[in-house]
N, C-alpha and C. Protein backbone atom coordinates (compact mmCIF):
# COMPACT_ATOMS: atom_id res chain seq x y z
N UNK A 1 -15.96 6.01 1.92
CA UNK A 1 -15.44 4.70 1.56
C UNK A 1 -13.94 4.66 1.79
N UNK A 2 -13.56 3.38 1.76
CA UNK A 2 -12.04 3.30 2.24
C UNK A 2 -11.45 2.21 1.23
N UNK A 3 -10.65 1.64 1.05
CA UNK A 3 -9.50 1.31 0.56
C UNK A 3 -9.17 0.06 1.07
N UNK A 4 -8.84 -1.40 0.67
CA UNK A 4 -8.96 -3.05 1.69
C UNK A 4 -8.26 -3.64 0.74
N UNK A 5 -7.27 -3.76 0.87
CA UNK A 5 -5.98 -4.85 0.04
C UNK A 5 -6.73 -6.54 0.71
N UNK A 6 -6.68 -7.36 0.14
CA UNK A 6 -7.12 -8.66 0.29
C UNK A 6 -5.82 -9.50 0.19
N UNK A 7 -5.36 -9.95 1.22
CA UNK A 7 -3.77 -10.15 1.90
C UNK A 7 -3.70 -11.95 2.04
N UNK A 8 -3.52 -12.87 1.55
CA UNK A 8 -3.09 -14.13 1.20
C UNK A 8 -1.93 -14.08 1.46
N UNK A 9 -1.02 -15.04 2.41
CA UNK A 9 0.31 -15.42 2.82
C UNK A 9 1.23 -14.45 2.74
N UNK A 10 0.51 -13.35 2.96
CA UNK A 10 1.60 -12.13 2.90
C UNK A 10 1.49 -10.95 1.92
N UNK A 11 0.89 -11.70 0.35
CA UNK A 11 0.92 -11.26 -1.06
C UNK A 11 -0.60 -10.61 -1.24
N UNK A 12 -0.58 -9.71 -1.83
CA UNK A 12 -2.20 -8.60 -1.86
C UNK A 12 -2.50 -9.24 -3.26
N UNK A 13 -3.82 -10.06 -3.11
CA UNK A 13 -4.50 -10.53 -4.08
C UNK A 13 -5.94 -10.02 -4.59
N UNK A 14 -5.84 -8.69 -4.14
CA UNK A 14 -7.16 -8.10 -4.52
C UNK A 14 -6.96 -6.74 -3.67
N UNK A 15 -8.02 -5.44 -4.16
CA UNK A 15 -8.02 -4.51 -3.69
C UNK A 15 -9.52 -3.85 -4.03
N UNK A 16 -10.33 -3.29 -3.42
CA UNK A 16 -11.21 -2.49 -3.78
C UNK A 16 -11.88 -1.74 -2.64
N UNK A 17 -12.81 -1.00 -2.70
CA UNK A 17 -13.41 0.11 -2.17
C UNK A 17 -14.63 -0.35 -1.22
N UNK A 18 -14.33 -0.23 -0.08
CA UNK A 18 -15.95 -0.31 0.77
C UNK A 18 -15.99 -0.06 1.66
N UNK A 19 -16.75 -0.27 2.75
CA UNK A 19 -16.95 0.61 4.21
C UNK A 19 -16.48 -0.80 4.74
N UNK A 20 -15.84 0.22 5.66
CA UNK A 20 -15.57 -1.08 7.15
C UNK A 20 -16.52 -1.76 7.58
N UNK A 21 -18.05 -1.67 8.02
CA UNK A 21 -18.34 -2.36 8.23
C UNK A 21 -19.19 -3.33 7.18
N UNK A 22 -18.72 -3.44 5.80
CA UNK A 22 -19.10 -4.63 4.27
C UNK A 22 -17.92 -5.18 4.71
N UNK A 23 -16.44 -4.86 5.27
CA UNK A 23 -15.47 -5.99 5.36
C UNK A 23 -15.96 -6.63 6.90
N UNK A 24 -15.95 -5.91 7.72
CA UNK A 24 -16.50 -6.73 9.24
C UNK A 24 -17.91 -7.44 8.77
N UNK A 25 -18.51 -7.09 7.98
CA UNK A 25 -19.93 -8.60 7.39
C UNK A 25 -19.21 -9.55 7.30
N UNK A 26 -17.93 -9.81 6.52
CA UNK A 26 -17.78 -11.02 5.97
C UNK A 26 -18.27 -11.59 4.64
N UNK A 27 -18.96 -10.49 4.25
CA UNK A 27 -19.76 -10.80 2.54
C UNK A 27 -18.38 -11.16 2.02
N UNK A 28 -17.23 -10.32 1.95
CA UNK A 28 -16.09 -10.78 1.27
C UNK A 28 -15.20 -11.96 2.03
N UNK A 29 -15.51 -12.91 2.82
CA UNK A 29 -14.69 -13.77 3.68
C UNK A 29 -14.40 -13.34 4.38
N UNK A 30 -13.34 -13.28 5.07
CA UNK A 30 -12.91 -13.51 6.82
C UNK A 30 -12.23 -11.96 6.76
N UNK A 31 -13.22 -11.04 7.53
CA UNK A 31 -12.39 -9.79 7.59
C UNK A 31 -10.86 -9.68 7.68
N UNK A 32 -10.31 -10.78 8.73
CA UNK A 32 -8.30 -10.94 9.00
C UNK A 32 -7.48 -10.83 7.82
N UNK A 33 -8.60 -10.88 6.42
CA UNK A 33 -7.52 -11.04 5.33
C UNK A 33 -7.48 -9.72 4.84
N UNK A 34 -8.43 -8.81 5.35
CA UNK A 34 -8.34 -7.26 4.74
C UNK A 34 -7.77 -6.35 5.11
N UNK A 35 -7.18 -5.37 4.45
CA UNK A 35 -6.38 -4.72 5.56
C UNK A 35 -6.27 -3.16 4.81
N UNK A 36 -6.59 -2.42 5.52
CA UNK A 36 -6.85 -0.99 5.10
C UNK A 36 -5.54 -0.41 4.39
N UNK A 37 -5.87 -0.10 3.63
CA UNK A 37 -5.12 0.57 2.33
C UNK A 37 -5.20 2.72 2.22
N UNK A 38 -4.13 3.37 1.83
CA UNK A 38 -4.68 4.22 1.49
C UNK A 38 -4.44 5.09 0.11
N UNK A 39 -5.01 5.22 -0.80
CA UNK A 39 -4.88 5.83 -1.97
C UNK A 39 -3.97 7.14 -1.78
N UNK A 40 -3.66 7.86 -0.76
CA UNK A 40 -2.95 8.38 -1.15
C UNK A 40 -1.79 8.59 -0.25
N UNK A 41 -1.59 7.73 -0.36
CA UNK A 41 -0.23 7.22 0.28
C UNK A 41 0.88 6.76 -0.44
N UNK A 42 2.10 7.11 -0.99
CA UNK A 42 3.08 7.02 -1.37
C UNK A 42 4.34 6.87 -0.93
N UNK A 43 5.37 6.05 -0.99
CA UNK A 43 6.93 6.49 -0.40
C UNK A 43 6.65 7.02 0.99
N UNK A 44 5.29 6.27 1.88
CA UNK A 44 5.28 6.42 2.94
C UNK A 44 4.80 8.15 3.44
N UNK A 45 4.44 8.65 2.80
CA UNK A 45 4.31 9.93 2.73
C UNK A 45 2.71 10.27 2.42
N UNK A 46 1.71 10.91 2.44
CA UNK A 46 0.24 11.04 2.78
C UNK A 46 0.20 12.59 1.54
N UNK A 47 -0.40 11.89 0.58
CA UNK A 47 -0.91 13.53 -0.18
C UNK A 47 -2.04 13.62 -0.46
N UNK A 48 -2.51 14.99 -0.60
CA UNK A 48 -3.38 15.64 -0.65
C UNK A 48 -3.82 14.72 -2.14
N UNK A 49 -5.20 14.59 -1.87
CA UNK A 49 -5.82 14.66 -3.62
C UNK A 49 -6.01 15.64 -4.42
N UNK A 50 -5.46 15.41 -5.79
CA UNK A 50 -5.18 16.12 -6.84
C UNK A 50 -5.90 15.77 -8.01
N UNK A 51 -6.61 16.73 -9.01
CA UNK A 51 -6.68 16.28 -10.29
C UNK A 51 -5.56 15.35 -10.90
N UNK A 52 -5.78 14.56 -12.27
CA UNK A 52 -5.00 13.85 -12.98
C UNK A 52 -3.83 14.52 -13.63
N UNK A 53 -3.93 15.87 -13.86
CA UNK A 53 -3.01 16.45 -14.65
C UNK A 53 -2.28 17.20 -13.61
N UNK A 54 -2.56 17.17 -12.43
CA UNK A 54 -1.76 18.00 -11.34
C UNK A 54 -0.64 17.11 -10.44
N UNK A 55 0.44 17.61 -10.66
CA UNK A 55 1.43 16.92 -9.61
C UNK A 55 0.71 16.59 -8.30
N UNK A 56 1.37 15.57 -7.30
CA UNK A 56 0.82 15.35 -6.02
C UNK A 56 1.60 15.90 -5.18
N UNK A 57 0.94 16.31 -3.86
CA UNK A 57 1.51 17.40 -3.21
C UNK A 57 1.27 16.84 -1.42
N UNK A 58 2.43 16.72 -1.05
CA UNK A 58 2.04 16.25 0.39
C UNK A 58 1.43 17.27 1.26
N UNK A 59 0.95 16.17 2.00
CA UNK A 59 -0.11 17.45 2.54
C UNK A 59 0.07 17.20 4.35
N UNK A 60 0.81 16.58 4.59
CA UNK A 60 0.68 16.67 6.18
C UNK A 60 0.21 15.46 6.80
N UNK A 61 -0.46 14.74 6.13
CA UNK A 61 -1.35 13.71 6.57
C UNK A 61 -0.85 12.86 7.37
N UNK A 62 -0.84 11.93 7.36
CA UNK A 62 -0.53 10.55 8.14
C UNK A 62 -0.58 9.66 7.29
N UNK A 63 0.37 9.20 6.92
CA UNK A 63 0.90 8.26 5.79
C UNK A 63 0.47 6.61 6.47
N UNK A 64 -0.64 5.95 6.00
CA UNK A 64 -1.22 4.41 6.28
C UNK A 64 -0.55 3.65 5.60
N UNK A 65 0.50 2.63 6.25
CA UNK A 65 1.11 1.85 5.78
C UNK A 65 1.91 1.49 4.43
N UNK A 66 2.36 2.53 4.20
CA UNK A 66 3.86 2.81 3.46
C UNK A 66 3.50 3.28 2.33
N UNK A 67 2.75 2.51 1.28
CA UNK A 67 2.16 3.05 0.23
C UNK A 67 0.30 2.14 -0.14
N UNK A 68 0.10 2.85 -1.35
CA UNK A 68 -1.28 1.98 -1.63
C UNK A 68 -0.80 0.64 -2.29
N UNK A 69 -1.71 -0.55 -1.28
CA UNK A 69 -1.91 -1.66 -1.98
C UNK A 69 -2.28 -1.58 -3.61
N UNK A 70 -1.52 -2.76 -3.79
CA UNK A 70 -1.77 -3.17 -5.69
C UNK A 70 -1.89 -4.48 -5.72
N UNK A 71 -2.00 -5.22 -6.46
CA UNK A 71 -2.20 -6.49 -6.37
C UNK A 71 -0.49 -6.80 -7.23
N UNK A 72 0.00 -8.16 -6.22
CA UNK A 72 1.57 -8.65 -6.41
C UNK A 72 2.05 -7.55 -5.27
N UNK A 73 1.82 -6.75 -4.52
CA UNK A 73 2.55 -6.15 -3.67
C UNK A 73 2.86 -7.04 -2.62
N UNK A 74 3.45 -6.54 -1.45
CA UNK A 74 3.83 -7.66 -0.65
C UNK A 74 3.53 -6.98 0.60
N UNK A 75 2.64 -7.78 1.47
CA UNK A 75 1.97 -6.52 3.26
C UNK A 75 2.92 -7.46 4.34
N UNK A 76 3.83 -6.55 4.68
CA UNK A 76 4.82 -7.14 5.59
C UNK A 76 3.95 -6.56 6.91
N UNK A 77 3.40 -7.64 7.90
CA UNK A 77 2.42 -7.58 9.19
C UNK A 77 3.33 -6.99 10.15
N UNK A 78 4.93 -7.50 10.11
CA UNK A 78 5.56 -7.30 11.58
C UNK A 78 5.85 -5.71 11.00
N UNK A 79 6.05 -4.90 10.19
CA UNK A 79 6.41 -3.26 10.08
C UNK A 79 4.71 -2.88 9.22
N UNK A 80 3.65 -3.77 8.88
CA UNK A 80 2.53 -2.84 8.93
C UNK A 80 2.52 -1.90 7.73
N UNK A 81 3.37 -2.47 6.43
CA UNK A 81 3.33 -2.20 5.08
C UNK A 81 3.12 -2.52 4.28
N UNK A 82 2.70 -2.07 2.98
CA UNK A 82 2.54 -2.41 1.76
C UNK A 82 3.88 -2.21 0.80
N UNK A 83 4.63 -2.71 0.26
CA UNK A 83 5.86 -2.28 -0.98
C UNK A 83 5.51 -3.80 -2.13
N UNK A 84 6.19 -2.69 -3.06
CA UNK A 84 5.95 -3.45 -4.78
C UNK A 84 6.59 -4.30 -4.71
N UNK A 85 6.26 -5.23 -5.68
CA UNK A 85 7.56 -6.56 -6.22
C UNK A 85 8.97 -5.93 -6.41
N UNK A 86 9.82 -6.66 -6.23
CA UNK A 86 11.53 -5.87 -6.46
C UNK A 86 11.31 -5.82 -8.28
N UNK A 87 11.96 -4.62 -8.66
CA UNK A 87 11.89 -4.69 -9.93
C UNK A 87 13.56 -4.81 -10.79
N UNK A 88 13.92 -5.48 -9.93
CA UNK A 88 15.47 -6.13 -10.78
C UNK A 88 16.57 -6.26 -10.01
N UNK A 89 17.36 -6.87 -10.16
CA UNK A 89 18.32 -7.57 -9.31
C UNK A 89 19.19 -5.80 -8.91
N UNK A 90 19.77 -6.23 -7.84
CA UNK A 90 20.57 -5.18 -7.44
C UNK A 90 19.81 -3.74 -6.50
N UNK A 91 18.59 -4.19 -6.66
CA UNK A 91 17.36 -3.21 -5.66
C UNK A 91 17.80 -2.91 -3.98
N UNK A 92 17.40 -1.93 -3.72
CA UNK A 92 17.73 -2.64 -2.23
C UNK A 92 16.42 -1.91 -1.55
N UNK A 93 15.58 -2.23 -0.59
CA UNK A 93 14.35 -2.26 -0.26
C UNK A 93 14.66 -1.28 0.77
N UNK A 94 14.23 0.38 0.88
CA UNK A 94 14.31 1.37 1.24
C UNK A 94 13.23 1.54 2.89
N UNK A 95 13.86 1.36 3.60
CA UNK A 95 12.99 1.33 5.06
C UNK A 95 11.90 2.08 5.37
N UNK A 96 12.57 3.55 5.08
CA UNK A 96 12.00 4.82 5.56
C UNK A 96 11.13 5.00 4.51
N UNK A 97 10.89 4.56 3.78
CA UNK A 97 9.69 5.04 2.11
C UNK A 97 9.19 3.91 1.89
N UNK A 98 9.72 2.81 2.14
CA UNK A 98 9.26 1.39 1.55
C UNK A 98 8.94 1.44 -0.02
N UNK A 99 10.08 2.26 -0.40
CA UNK A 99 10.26 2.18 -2.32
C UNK A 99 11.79 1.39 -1.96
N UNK A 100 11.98 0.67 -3.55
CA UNK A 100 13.12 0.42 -4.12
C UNK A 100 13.64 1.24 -4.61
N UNK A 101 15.31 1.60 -4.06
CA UNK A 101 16.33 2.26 -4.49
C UNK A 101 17.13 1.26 -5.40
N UNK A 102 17.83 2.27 -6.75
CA UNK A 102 17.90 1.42 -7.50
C UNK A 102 19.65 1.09 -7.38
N UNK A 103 20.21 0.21 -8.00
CA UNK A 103 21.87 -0.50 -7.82
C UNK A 103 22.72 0.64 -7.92
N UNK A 104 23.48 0.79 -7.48
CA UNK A 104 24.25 1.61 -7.55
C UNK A 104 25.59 1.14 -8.12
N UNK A 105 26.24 2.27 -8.71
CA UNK A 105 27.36 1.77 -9.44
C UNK A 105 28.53 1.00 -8.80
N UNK A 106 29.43 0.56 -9.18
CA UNK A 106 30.56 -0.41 -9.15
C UNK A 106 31.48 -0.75 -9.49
């Protein structure tokens, strides 16, 4: 199974688990709005799966579109990412990780 952010005007309004071809049916609407997600994908970076109590550990992988969809995230089509809502003024939206770096002093 795989991972399908449900992508409205840009903004991920849903996320859940199914095979590519339950999103190419169309049972969920118009496949164009789904867009593969990957759980373990972080700060653009691909880790290994871990138990809950174990740190995450990169593993080499191939990092799918910046991080895992959430719902309020935002899937920018022209760079082919997923990043969070800004979480407070003074953020500045980090290219290479597609995390927010936070304000820096002044």
């Amino acid at each position: 199974m795989s991972y399908f952010a449900k992508v409205q005007d840009g903004l991920v309004t849903g996320v859940m688990s199914a095979s590519q071809s339950v999103i190419d049916s169309g049972l969920f609407g118009d496949p164009s709005i789904w867009v593969q997600t990957s759980y373990n994908t972080y700060g653009n970076v691909h880790y290994a799966p871990s138990p809950p109590a174990e740190p995450m550990t990169p593993d080499g992988g191939v990092a799918l579109r910046g991080n895992y969809a959430a719902i309020g995230y935002t899937y920018d089509s022209v760079n082919n990412v997923f990043y969070a809502p800004c979480p407070g003024p003074g953020y500045t939206l980090n290219i290479s990780t597609w995390l927010w770096d936070p304000p820096t002093g002044g």
